[in-house]
Protein backbone atom coordinates (compact mmCIF):
# COMPACT_ATOMS: atom_id res chain seq x y z
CA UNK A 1 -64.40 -52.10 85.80
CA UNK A 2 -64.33 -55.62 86.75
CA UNK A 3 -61.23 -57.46 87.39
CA UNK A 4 -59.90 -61.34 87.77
CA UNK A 5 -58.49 -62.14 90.39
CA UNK A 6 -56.26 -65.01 90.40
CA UNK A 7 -55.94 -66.61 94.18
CA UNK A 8 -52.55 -67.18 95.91
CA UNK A 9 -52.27 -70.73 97.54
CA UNK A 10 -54.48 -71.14 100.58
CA UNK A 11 -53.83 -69.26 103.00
CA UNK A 12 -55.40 -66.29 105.23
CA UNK A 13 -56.74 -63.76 103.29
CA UNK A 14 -55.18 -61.36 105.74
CA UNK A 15 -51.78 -62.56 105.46
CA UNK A 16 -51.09 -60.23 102.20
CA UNK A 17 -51.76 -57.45 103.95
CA UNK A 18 -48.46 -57.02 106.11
CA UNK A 19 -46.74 -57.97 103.12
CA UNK A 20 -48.37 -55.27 100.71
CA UNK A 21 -48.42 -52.50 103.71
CA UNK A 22 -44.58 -53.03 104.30
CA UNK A 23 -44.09 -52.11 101.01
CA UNK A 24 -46.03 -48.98 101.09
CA UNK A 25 -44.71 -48.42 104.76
CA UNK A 26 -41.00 -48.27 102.78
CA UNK A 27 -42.32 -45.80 100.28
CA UNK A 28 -43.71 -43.39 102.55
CA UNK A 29 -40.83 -43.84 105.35
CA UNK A 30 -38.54 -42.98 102.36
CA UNK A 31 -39.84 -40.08 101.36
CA UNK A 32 -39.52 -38.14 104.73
CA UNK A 33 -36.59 -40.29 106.43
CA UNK A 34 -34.08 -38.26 104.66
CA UNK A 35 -34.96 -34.65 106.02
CA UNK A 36 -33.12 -35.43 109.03
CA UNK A 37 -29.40 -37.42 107.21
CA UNK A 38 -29.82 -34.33 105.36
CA UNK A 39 -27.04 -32.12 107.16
CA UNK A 40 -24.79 -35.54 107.12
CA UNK A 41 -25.38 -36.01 103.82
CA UNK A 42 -24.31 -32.68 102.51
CA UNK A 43 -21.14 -33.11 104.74
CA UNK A 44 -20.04 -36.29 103.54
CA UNK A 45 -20.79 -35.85 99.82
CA UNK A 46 -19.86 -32.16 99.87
CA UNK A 47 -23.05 -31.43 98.16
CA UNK A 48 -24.46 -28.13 96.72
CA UNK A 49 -28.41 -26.90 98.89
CA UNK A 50 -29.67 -27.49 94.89
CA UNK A 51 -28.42 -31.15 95.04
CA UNK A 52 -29.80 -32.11 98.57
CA UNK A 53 -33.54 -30.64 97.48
CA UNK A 54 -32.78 -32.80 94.38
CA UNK A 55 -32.33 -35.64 96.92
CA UNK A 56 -35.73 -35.11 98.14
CA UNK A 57 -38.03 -33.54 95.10
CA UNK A 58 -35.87 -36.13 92.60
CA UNK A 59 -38.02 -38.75 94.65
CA UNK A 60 -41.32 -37.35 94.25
CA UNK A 61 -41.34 -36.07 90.98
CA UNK A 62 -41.08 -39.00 89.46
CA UNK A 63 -43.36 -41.11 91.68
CA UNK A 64 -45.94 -38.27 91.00
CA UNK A 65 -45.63 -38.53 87.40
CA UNK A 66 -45.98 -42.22 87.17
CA UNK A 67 -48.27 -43.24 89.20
CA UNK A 68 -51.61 -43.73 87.36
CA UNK A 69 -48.86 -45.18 84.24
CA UNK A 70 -47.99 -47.54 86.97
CA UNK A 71 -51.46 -48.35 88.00
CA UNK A 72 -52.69 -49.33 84.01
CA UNK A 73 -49.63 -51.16 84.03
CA UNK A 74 -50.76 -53.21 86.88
CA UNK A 75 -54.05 -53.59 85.29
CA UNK A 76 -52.36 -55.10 82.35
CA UNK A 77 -50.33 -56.79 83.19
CA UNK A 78 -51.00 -58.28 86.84
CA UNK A 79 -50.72 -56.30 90.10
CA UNK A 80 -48.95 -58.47 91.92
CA UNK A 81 -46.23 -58.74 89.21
CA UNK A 82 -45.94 -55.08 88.92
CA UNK A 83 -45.93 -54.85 93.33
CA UNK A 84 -43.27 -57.07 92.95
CA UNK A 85 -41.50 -55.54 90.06
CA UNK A 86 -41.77 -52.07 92.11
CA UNK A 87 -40.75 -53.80 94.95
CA UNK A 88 -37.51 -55.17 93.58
CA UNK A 89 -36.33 -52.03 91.64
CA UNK A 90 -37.02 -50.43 95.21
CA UNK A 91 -34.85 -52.68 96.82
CA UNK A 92 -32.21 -51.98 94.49
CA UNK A 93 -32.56 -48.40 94.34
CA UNK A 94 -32.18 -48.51 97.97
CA UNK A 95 -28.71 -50.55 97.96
CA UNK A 96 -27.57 -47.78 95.26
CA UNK A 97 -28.06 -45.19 97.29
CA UNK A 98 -26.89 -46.19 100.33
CA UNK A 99 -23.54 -47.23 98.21
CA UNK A 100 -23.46 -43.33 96.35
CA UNK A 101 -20.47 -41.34 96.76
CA UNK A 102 -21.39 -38.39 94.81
CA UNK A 103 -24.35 -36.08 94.61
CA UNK A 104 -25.73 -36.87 91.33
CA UNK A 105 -25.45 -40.67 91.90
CA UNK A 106 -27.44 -40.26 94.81
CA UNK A 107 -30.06 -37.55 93.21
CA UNK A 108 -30.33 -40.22 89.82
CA UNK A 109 -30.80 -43.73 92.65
CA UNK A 110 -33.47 -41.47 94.36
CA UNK A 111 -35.47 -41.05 91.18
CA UNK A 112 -35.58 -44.60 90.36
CA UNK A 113 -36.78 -45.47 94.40
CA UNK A 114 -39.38 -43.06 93.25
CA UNK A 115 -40.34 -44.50 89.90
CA UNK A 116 -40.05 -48.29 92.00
CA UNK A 117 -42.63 -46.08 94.65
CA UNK A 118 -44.97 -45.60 92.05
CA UNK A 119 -45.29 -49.34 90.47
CA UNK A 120 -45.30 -49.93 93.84
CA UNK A 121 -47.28 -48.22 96.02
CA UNK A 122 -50.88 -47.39 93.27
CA UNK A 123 -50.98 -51.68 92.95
CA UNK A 124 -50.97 -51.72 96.65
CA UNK A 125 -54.72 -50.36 97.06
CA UNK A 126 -55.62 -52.65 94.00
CA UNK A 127 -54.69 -55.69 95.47
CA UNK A 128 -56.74 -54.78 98.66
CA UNK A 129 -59.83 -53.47 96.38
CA UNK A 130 -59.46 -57.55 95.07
CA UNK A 131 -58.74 -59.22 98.07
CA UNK A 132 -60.90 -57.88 100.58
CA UNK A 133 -65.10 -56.86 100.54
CA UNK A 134 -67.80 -55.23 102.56
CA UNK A 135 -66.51 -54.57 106.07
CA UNK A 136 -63.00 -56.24 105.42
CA UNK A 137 -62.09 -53.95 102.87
CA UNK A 138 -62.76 -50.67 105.44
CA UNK A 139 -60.48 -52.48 107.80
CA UNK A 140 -57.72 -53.15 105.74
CA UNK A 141 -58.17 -49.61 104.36
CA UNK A 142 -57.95 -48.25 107.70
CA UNK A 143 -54.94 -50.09 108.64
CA UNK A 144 -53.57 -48.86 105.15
CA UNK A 145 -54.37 -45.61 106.06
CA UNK A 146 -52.70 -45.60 109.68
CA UNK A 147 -49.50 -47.17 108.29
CA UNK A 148 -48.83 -44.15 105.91
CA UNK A 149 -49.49 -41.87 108.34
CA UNK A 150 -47.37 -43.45 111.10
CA UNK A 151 -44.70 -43.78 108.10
CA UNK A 152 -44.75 -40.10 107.44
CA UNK A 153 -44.37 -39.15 111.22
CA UNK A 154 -42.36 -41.56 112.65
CA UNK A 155 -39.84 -41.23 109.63
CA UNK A 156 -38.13 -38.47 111.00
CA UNK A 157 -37.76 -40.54 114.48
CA UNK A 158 -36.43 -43.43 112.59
CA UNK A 159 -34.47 -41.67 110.45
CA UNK A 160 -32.75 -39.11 113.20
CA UNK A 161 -31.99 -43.17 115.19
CA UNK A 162 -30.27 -44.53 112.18
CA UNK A 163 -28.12 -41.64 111.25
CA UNK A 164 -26.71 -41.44 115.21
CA UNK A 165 -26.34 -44.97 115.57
CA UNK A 166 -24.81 -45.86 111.97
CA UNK A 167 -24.95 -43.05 109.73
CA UNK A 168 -26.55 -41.96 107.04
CA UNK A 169 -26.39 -44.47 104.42
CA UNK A 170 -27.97 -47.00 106.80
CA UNK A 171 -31.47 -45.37 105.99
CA UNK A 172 -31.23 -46.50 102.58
CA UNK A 173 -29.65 -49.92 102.97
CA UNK A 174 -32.11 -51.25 105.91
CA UNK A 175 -34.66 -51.25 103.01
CA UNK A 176 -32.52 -54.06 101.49
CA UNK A 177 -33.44 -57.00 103.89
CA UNK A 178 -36.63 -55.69 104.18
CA UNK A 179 -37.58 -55.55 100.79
CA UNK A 180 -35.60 -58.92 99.81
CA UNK A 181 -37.98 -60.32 103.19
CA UNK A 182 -41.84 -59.07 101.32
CA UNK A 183 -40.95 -60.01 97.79
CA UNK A 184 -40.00 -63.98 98.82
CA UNK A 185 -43.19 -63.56 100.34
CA UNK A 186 -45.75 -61.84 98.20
CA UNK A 187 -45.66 -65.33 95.75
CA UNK A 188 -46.82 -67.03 98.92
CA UNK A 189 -49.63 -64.63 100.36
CA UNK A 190 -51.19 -62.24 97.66
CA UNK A 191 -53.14 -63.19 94.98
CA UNK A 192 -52.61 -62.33 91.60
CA UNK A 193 -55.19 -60.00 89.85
CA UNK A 194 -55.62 -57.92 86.47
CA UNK A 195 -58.31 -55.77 84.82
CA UNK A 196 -60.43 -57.99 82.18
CA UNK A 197 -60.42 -55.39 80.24
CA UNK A 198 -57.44 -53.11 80.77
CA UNK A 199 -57.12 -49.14 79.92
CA UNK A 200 -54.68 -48.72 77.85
CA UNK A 201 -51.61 -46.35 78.41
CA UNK A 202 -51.50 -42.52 77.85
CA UNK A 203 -47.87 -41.74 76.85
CA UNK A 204 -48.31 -38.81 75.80
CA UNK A 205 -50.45 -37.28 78.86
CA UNK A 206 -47.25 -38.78 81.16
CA UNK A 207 -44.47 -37.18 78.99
CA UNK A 208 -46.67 -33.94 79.25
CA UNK A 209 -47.63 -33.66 82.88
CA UNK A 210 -43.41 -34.80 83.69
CA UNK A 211 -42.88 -31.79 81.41
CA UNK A 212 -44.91 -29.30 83.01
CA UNK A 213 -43.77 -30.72 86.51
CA UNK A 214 -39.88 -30.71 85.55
CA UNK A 215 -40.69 -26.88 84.25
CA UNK A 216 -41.94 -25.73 87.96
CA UNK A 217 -39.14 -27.78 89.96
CA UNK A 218 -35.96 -27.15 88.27
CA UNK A 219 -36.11 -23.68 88.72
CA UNK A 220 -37.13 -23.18 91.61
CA UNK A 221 -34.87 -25.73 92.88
CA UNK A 222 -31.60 -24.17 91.04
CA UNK A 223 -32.39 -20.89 90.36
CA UNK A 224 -31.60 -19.21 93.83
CA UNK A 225 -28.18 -20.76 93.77
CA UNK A 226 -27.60 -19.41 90.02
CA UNK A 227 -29.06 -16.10 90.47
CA UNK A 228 -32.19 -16.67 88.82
CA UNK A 229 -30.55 -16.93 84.79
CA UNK A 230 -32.76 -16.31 82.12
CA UNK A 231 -33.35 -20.16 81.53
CA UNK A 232 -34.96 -20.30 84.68
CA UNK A 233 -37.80 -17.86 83.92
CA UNK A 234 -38.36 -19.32 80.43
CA UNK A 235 -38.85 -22.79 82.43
CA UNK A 236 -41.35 -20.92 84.72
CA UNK A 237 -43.05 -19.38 81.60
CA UNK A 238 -43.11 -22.41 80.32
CA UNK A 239 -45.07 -24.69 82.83
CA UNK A 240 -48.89 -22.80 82.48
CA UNK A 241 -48.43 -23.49 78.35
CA UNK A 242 -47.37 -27.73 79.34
CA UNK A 243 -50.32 -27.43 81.82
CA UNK A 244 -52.70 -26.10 79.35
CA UNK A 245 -51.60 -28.27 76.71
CA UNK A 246 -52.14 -31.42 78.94
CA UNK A 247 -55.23 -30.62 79.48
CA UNK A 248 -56.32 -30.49 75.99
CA UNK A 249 -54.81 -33.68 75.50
CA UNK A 250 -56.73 -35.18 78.50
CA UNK A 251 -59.96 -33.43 76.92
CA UNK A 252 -59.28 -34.61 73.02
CA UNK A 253 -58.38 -38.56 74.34
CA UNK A 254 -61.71 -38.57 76.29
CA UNK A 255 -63.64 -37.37 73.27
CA UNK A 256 -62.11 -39.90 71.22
CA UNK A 257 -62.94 -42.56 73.84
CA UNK A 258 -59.64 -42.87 74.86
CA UNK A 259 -58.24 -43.32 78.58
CA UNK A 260 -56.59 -40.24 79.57
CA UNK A 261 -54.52 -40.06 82.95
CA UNK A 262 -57.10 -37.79 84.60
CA UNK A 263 -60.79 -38.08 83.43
CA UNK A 264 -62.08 -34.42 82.63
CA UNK A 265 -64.94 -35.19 83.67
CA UNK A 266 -64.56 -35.66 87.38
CA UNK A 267 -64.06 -32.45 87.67
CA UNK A 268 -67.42 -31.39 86.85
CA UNK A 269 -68.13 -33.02 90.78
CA UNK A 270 -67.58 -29.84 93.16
CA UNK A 271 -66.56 -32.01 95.92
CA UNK A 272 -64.09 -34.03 94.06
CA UNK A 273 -62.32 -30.75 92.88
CA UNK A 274 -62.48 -29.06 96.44
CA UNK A 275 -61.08 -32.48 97.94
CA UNK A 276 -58.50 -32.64 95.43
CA UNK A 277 -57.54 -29.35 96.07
CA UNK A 278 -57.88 -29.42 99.77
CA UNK A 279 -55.20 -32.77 99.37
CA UNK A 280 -53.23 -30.62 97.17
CA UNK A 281 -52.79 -27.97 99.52
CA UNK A 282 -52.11 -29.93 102.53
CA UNK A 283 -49.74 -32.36 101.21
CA UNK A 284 -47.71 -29.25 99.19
CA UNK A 285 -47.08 -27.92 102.93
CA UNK A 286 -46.60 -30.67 105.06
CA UNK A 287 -43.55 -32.26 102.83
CA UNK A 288 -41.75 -29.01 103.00
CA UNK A 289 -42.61 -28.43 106.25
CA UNK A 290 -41.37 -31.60 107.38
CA UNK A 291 -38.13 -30.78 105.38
CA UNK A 292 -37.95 -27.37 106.53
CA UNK A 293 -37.98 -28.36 110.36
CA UNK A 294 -35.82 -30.86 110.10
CA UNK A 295 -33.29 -28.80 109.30
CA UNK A 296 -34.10 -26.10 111.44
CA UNK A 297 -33.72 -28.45 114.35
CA UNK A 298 -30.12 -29.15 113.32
CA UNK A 299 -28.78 -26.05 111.61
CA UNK A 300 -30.82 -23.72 113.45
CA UNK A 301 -31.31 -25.27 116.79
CA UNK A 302 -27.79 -27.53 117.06
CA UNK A 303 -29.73 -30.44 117.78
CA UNK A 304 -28.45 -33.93 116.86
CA UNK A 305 -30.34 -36.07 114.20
CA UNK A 306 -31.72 -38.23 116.72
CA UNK A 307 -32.81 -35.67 119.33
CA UNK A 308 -34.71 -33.85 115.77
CA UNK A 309 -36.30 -36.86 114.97
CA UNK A 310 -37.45 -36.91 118.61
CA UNK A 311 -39.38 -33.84 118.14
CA UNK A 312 -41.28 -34.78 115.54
CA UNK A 313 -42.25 -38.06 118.04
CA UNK A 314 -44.43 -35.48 118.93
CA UNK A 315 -46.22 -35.32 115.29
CA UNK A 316 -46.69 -38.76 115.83
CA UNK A 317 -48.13 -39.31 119.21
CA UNK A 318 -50.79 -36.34 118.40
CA UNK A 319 -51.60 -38.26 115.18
CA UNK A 320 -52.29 -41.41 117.05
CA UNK A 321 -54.26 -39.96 118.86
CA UNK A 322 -56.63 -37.72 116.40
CA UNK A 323 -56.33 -41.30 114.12
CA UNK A 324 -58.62 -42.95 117.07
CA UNK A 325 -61.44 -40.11 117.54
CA UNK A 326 -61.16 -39.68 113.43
CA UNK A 327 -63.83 -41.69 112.30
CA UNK A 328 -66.18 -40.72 114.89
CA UNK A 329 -65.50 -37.00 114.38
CA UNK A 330 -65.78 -37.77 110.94
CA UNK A 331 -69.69 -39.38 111.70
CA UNK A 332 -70.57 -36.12 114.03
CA UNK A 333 -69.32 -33.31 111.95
CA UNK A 334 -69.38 -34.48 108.43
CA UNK A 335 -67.35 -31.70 105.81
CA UNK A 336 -66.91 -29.69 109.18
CA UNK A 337 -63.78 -32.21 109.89
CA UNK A 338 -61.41 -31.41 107.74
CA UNK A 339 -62.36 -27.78 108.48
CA UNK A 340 -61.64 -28.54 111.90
CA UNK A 341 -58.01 -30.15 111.09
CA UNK A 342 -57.15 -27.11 108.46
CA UNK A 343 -58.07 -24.71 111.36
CA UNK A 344 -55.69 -27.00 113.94
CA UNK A 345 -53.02 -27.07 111.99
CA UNK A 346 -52.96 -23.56 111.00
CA UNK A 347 -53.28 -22.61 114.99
CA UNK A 348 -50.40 -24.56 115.28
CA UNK A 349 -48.05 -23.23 112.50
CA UNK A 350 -48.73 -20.07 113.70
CA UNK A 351 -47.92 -20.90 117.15
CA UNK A 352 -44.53 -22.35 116.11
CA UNK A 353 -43.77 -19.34 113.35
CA UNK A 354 -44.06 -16.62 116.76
CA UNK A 355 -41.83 -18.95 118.79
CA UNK A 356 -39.34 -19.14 115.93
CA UNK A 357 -39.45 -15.64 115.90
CA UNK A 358 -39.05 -14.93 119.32
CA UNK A 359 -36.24 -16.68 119.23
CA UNK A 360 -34.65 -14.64 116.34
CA UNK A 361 -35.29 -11.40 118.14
CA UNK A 362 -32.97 -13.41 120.91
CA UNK A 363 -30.51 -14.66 118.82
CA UNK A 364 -29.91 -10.99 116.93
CA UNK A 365 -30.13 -9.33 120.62
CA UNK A 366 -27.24 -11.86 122.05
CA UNK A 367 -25.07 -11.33 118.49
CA UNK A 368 -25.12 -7.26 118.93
CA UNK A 369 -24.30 -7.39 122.55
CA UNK A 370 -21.56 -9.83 121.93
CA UNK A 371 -19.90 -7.93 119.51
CA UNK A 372 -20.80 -4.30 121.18
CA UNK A 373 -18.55 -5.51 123.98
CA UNK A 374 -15.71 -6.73 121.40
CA UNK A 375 -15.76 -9.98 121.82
CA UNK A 376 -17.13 -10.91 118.60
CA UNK A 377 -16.42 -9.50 115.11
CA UNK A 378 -18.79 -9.19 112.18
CA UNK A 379 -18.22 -8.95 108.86
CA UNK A 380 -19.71 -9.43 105.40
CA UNK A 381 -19.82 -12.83 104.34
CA UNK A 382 -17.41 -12.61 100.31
CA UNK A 383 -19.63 -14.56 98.23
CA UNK A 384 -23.30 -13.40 99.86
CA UNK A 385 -23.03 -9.38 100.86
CA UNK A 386 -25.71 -9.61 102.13
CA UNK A 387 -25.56 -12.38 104.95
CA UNK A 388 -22.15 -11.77 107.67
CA UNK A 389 -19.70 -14.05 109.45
CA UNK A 390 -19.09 -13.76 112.99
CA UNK A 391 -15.32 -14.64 114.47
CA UNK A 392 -14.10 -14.17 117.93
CA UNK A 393 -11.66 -11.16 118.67
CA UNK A 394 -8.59 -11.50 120.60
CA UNK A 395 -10.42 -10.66 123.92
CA UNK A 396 -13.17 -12.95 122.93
CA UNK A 397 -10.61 -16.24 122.38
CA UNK A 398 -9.33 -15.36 125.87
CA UNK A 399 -12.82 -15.35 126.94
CA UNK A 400 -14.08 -18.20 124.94
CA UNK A 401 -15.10 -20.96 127.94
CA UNK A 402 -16.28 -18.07 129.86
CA UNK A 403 -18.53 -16.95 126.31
CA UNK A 404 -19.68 -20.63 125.78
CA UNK A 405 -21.40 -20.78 129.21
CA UNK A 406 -23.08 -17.73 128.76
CA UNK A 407 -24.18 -18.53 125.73
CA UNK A 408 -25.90 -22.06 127.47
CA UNK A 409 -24.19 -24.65 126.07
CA UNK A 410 -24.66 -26.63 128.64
CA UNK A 411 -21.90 -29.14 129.43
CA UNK A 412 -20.09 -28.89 126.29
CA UNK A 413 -18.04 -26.93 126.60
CA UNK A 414 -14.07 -26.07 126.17
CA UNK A 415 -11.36 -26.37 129.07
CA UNK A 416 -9.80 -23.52 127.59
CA UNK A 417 -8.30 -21.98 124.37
CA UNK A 418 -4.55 -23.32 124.61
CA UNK A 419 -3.91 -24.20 120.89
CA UNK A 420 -4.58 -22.03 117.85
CA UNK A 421 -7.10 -18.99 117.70
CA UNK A 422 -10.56 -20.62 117.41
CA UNK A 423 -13.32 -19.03 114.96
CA UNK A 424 -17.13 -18.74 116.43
CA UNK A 425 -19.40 -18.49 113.61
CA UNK A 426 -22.97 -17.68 113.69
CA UNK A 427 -24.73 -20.50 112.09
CA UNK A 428 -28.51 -20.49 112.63
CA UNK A 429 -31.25 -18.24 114.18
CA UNK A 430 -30.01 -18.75 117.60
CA UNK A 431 -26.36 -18.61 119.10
CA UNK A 432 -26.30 -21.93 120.28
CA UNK A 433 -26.02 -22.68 116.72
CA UNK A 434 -22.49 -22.46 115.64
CA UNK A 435 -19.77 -23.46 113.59
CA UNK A 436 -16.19 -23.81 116.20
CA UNK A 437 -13.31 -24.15 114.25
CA UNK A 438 -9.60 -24.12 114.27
CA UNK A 439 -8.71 -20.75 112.31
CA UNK A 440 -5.47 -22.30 111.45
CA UNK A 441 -6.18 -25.70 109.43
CA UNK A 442 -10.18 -25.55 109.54
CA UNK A 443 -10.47 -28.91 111.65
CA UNK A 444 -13.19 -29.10 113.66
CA UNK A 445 -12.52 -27.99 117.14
CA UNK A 446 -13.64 -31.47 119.84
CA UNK A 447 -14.59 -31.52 123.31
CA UNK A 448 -14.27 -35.39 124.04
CA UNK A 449 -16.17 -37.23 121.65
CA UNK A 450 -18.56 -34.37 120.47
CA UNK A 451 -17.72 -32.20 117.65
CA UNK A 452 -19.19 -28.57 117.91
CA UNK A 453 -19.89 -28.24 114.34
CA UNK A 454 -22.89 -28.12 112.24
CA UNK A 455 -22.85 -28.87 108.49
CA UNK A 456 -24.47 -25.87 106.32
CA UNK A 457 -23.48 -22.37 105.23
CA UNK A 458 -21.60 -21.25 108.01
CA UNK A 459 -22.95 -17.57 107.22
CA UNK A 460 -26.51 -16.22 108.07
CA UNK A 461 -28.34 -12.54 107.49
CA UNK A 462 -26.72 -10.41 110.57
């Protein structure tokens, strides 16, 4: 399909691309930036584990379910304008959450970032399909390419930075000046553009495909909380029959000469299915992995936001530096690359799953022998029976400085137990993972500026 471009004023060809790419970096950077406020968010909001994985799959589900809608759109009715009209609802977005002070007005702001994500982000590789040819338009897709990726890895980093120094609203709000900053200047630098002859818009296939979507995420996301209600299976039930039903649509619009969201006929291409697939399958685990972690890090592990997001520097320097010998490995091993990565990453999930592990067995080994020796006292936590609280005995708040440096918490630690009986719970896979309260009023007990607490369910399987 050809398209008309429309050029901006003259200047640089290359000078839209920062301003297109720091949109896209602000998509991507949203997306995984919140796994590590999660913990503070949950605190301050006093939200349900249902509403924070709202927080996160609120965001995607609705930038997954737009984003070829967005793309006709842009098509239509200009790219830029629609890049600019993304960019300006995600600005806004942004500012709302920041600004939310309950759960559900951050859960309903993070589904409009992600509908402002998908006008957004699906003009962003139009624009550079117009602007740039031949060897320029590699380039700028490479750059495109390394930007998401160094978005996705280094949000945790940023993120973990932003919550210590300011909190957690401030991952939202720096968004603000930033976006305010691209859209004064994507008038100036990128050139308008539009299909000459536009597809037009398949309503129906959206509304269908959000359907079947909505189906698979609302239970799973609510159902473990609720106990798994009947409405939940019928939802599950449902999703195959919204599927199915989409694709018919897709197959009947295509026959009729229509423009359906996802040609049928790509699929017939074994390599386009097996890629899709392959993306499916990757991108499925790394979001929740990244999400998982996270909060492992904190919850299980005690560690701050920022020294979390630190860890996953790690994600990020090894990414670099695969990103370099990429297209080269790419050249020398053809379809045996991403083979290679899928077998990488899989040696290193398993890696990290026996450490994990390991440290369980630890954890468990520590809890029994505290509490053999009375200084800890289990019992069934009321509203799970099957998960247990531990407090300290009398002995054990006598004890308590003596129990702290034993347990390695390096220097913080407690002068000594001189005000009200303090409680120890377990709160993690690994001791050094706990909630210290007072028993009395339920403050959180302070040793100079640091608070040893750790937002979550204070309760864990014994």
């Amino acid at each position: 399909m050809s398209s008309i471009a429309i050029p901006a004023p003259r200047t640089s060809p290359w000078a839209a691309l920062p301003v297109v790419l720091a949109g896209t970096f602000m998509v991507v950077l949203d997306f995984f930036i919140v796994n590590v406020a999660m913990p503070a968010m949950q605190t301050e909001l006093h939200a349900s584990t249902g509403a924070i994985e709202w927080v996160v799959a609120g965001y995607g589900l609705t930038f997954a379910t737009l984003l070829i809608t967005a793309g006709r759109l842009g098509d239509q009715l200009g790219r830029r304008r629609m890049f600019s009209a993304g960019l300006l609802l995600f600005t806004v977005a942004s500012a709302a959450c920041g600004l939310s002070t309950t759960p559900e007005m951050l859960i309903i702001a993070r589904a409009f970032q992600g509908a402002a994500a998908a006008l957004l982000s699906t003009n962003v590789l139009s624009i550079i399909g117009v602007t740039y040819t031949g060897p320029d338009r590699l380039k700028a897709l490479s750059i495109y390419g390394t930007v998401l990726g160094l978005a996705a890895v280094g949000g945790q980093l940023i993120g973990g930075a932003l919550v210590e120094a300011v909190g957690w609203r401030s991952i939202f709000l720096i968004n603000v000046p930033i976006g305010i900053a691209a859209l004064a200047l994507t008038r100036r630098f990128v050139p308008e553009s539009r299909a000459d002859n536009g597809s037009r818009l398949d309503l129906v296939g959206t509304a269908l495909i959000t359907l079947a979507l909505v189906d698979v995420v609302l239970p799973l996301v609510e159902g473990r909380q609720h106990g798994w209600p009947l409405w939940t299976w019928l939802c599950l039930g449902a999703a195959p029959v919204a599927l199915a039903a989409f694709a018919v649509h897709q197959r009947k619009l295509h026959a009729r000469g229509g423009a359906p969201l996802l040609d049928p006929t790509l699929f017939r291409d074994r390599g386009f299915s097996a890629g899709l697939l392959t993306q499916l399958a990757f991108w499925s685990g790394q979001a929740s992995f990244f999400l998982v972690f996270a909060l492992y890090l904190q919850q299980g592990r005690g560690l701050g936001a920022l020294q979390a997001g630190l860890v996953f520097t790690i994600l990020a320097v090894s990414y670099m530096a695969a990103s370099v010998k990429a297209t080269a490995l790419t050249t020398s091993l053809g379809r045996g690359a991403p083979a290679l990565g899928a077998l990488t990453l899989a040696a290193g999930h398993a890696i990290l799953a026996m450490t994990i592990g390991l440290l369980r067995s630890e954890s468990s080994r520590e809890l029994r022998t505290l509490t053999a020796a009375g200084i800890l006292r289990r019992h069934q936590y009321s509203r799970h029976p099957e998960r247990f609280e531990y407090e300290l005995t009398d002995a054990g708040r006598d004890l308590f400085p003596v129990i702290l440096t034993l347990m390695s918490w390096g220097d913080r630690y407690l002068a000594g137990p001189d005000g009200p009986p303090l409680v120890l719970q377990h709160h993690g896979d690994h001791p050094l993972a706990a909630r210290v309260t007072c028993a009395e009023c339920g403050d959180p007990v302070r040793h100079g500026e640091s608070e040893l607490v750790y937002p979550a369910t204070a309760s864990y399987p014994g």
